[in-house]
PDB file of N, CA and C in Angstrom:
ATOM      1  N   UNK A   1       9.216 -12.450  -5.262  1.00  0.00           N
ATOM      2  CA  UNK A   1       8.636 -12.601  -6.585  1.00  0.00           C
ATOM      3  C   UNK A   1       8.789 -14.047  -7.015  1.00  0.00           C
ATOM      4  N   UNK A   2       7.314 -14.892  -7.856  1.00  0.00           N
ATOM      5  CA  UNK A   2       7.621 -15.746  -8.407  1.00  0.00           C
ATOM      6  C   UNK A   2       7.273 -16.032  -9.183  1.00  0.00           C
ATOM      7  N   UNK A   3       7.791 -16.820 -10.179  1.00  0.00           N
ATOM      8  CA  UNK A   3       7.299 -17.287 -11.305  1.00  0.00           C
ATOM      9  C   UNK A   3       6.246 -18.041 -11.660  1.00  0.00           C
ATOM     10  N   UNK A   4       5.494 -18.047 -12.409  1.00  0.00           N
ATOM     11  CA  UNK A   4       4.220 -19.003 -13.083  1.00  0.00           C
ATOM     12  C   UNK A   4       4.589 -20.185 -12.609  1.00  0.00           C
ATOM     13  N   UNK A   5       5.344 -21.169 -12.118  1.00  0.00           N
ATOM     14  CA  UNK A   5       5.461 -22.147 -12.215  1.00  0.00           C
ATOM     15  C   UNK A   5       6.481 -22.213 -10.352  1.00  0.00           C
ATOM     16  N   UNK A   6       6.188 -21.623  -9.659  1.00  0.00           N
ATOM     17  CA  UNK A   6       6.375 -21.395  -8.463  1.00  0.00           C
ATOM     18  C   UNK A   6       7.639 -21.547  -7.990  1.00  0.00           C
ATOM     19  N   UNK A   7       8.987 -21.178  -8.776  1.00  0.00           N
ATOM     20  CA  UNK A   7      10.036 -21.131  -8.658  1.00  0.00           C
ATOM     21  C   UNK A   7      10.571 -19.628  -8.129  1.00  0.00           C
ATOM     22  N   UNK A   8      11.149 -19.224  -7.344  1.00  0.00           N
ATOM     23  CA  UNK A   8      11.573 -17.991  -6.855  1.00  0.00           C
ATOM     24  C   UNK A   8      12.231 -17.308  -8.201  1.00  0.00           C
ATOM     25  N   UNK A   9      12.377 -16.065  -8.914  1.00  0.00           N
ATOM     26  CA  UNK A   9      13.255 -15.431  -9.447  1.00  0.00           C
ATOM     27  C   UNK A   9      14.135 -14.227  -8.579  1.00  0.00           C
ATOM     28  N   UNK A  10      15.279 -14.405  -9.459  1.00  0.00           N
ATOM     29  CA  UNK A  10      16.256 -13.809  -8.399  1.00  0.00           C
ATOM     30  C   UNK A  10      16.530 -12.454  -9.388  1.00  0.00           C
ATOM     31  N   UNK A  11      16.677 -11.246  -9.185  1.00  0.00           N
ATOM     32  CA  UNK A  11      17.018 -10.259 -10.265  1.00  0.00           C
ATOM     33  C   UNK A  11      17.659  -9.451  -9.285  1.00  0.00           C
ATOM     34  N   UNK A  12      18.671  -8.800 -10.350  1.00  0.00           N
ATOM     35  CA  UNK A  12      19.762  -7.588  -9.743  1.00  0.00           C
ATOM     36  C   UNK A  12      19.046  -6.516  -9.336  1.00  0.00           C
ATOM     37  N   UNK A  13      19.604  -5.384  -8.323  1.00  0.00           N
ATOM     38  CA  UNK A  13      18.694  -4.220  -8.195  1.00  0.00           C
ATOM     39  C   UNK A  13      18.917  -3.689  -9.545  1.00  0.00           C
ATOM     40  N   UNK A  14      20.110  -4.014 -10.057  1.00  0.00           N
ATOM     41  CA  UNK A  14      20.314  -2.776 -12.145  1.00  0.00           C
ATOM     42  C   UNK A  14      19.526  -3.359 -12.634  1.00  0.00           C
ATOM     43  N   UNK A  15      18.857  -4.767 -12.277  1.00  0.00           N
ATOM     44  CA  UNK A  15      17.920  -4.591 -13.555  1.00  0.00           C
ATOM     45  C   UNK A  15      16.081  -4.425 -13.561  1.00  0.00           C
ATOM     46  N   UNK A  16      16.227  -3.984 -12.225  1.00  0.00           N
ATOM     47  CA  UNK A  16      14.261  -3.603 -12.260  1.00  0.00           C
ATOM     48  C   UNK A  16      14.303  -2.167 -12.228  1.00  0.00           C
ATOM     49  N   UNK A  17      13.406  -1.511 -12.947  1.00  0.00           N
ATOM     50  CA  UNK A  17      13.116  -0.705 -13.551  1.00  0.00           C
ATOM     51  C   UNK A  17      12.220   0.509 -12.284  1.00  0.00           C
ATOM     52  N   UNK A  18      12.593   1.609 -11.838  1.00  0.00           N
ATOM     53  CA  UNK A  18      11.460   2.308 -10.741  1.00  0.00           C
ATOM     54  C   UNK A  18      10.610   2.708 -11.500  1.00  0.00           C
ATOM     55  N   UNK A  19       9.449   2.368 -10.806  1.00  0.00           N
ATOM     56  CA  UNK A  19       8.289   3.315 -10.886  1.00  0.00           C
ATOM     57  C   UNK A  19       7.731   4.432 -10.182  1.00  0.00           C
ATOM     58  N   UNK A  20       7.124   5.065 -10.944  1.00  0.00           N
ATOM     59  CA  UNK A  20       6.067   6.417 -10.301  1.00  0.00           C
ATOM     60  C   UNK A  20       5.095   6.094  -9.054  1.00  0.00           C
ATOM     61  N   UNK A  21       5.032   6.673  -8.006  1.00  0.00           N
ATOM     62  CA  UNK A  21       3.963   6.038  -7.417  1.00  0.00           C
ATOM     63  C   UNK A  21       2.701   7.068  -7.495  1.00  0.00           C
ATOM     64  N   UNK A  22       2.025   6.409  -7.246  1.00  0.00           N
ATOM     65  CA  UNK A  22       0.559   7.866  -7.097  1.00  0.00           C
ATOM     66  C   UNK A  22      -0.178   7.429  -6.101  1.00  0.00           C
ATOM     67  N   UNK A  23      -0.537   8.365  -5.377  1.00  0.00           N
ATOM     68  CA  UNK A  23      -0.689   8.543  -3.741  1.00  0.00           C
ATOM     69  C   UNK A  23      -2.361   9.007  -3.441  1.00  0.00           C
ATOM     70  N   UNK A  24      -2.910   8.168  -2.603  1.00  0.00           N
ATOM     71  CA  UNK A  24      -4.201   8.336  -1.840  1.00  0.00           C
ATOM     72  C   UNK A  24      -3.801   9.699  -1.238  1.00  0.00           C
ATOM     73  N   UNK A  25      -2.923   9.266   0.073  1.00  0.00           N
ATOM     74  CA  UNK A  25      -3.018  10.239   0.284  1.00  0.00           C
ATOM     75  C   UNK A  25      -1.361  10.895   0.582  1.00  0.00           C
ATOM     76  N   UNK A  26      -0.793  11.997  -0.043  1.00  0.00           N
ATOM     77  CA  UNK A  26      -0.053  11.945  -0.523  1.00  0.00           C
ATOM     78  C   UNK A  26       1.349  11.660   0.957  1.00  0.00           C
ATOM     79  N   UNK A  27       1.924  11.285   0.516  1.00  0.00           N
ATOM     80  CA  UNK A  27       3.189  10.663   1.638  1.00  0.00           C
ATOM     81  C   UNK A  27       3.241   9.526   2.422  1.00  0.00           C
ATOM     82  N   UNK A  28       1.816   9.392   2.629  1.00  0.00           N
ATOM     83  CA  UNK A  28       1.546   8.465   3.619  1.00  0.00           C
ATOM     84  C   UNK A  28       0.450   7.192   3.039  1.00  0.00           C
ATOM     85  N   UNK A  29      -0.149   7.205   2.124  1.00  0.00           N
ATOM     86  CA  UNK A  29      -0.952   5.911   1.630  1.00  0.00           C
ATOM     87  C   UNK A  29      -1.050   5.889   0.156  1.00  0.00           C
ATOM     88  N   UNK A  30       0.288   5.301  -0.798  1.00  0.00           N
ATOM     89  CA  UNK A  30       0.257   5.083  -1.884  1.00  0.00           C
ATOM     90  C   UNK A  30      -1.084   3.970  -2.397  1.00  0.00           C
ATOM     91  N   UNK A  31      -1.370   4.700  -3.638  1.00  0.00           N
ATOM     92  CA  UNK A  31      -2.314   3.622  -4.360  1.00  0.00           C
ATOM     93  C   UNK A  31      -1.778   2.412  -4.982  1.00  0.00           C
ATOM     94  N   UNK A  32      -2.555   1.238  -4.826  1.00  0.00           N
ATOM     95  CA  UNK A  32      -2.425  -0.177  -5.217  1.00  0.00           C
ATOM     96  C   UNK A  32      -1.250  -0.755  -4.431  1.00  0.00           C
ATOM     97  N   UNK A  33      -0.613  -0.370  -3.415  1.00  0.00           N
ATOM     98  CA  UNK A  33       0.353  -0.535  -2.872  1.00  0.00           C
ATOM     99  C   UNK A  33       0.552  -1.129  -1.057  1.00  0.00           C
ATOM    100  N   UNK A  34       1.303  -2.301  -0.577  1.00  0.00           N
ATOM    101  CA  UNK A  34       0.797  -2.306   0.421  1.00  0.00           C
ATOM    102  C   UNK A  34       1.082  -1.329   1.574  1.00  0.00           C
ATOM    103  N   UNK A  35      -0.027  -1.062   3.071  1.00  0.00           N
ATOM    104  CA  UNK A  35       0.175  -0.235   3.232  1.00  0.00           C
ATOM    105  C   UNK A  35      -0.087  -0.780   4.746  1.00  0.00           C
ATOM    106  N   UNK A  36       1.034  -0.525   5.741  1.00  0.00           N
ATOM    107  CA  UNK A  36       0.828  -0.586   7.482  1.00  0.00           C
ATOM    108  C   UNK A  36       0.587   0.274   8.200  1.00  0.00           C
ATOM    109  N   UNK A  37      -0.521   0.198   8.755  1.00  0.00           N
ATOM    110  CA  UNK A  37      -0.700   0.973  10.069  1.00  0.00           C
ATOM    111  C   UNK A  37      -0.913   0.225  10.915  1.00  0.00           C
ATOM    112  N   UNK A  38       0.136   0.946  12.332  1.00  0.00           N
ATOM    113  CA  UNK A  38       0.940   0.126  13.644  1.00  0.00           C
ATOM    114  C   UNK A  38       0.761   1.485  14.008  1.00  0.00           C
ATOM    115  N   UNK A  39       0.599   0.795  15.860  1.00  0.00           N
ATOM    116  CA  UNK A  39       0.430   1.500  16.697  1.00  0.00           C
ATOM    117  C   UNK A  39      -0.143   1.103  17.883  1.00  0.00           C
ATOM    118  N   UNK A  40      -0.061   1.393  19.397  1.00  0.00           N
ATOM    119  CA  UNK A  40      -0.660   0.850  20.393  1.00  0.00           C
ATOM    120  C   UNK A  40      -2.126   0.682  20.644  1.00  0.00           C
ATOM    121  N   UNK A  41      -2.289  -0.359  20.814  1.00  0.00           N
ATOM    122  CA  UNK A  41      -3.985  -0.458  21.247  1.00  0.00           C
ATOM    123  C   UNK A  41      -4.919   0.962  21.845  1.00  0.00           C
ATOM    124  N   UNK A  42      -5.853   0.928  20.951  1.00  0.00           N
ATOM    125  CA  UNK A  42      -6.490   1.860  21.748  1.00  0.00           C
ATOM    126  C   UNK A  42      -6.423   3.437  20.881  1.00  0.00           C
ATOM    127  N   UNK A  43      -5.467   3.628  20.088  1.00  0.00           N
ATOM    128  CA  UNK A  43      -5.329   5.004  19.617  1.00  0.00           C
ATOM    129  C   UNK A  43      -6.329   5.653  18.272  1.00  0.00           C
ATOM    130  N   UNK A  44      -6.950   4.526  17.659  1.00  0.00           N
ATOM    131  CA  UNK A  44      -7.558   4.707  16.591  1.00  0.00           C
ATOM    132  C   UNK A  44      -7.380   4.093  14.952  1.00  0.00           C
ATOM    133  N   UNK A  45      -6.398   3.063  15.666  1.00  0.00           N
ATOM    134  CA  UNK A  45      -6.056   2.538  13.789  1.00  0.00           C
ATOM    135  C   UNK A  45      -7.732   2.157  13.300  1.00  0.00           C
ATOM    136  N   UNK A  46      -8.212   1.136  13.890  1.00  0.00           N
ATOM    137  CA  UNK A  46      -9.467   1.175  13.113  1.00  0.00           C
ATOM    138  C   UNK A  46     -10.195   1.919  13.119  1.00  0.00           C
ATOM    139  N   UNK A  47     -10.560   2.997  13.791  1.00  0.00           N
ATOM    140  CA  UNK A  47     -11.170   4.097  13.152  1.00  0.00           C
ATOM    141  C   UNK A  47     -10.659   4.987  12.591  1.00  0.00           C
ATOM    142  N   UNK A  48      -9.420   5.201  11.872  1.00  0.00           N
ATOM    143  CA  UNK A  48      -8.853   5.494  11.273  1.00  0.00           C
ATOM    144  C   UNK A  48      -9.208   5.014   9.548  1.00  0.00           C
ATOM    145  N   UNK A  49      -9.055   3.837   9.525  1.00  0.00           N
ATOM    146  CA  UNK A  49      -8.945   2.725   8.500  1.00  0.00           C
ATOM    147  C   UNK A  49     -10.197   3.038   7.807  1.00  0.00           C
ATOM    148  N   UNK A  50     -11.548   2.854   8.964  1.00  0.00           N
ATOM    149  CA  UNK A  50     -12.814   2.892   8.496  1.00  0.00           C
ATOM    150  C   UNK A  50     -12.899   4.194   7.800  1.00  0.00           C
ATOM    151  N   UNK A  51     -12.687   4.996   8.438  1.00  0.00           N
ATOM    152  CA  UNK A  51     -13.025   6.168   7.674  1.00  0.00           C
ATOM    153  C   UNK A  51     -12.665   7.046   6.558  1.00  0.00           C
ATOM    154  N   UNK A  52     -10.877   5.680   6.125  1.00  0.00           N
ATOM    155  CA  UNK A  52     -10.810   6.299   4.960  1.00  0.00           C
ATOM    156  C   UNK A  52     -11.079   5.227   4.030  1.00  0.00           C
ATOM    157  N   UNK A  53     -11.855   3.653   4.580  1.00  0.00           N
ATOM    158  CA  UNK A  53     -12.502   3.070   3.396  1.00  0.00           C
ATOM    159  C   UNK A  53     -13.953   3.948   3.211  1.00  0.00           C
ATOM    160  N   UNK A  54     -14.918   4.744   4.099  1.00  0.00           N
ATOM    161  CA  UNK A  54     -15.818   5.496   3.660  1.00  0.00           C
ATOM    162  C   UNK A  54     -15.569   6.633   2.749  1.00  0.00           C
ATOM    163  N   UNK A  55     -14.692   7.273   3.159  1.00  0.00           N
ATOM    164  CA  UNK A  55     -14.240   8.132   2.061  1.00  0.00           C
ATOM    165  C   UNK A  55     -13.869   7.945   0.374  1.00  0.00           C
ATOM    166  N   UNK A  56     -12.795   6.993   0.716  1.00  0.00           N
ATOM    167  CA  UNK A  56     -12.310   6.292  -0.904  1.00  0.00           C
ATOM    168  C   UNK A  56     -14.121   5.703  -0.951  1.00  0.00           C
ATOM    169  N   UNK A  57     -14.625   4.796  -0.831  1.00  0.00           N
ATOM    170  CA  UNK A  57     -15.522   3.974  -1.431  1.00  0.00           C
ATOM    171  C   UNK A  57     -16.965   5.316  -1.459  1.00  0.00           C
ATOM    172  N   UNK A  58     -17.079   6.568  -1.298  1.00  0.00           N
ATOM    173  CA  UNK A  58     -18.211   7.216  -1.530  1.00  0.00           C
ATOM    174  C   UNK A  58     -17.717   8.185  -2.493  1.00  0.00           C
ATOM    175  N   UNK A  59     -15.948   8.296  -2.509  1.00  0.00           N
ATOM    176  CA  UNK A  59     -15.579   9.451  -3.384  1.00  0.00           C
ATOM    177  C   UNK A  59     -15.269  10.932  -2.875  1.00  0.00           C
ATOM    178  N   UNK A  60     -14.982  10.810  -1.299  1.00  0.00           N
ATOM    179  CA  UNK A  60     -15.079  11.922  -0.522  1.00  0.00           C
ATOM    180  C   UNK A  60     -13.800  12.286  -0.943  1.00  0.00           C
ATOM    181  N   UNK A  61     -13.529  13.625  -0.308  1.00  0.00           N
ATOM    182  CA  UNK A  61     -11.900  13.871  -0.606  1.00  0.00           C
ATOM    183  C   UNK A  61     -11.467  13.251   0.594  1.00  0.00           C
TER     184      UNK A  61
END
């Protein structure tokens, strides 16, 4: 994390606050949040990927 003015801030874990998360899909791809998929060549991450930017971006379940 940094500040407006590109200085690192340093904060305790007591003092940030948890949040709720809410889930694409639930367990495995939180919303607004970053998200990795790893795995050996060849198994399907990008067609994986693609098909759930077609989904999210048409509104599919």
């Amino acid at each position: 994390m940094t500040s407006n003015f590109g200085h690192p801030v340093v904060l305790q874990m007591s003092e940030i606050q948890p949040e709720s998360v809410r889930w694409l899909w639930p367990g495995r791809l939180p919303l607004g949040r970053l998200s990795l998929i790893a795995g050996m060549p060849g198994l399907g991450k990008s067609f994986a990927t693609a098909s759930i930017a077609a989904s999210v971006s048409t509104g599919s379940p």
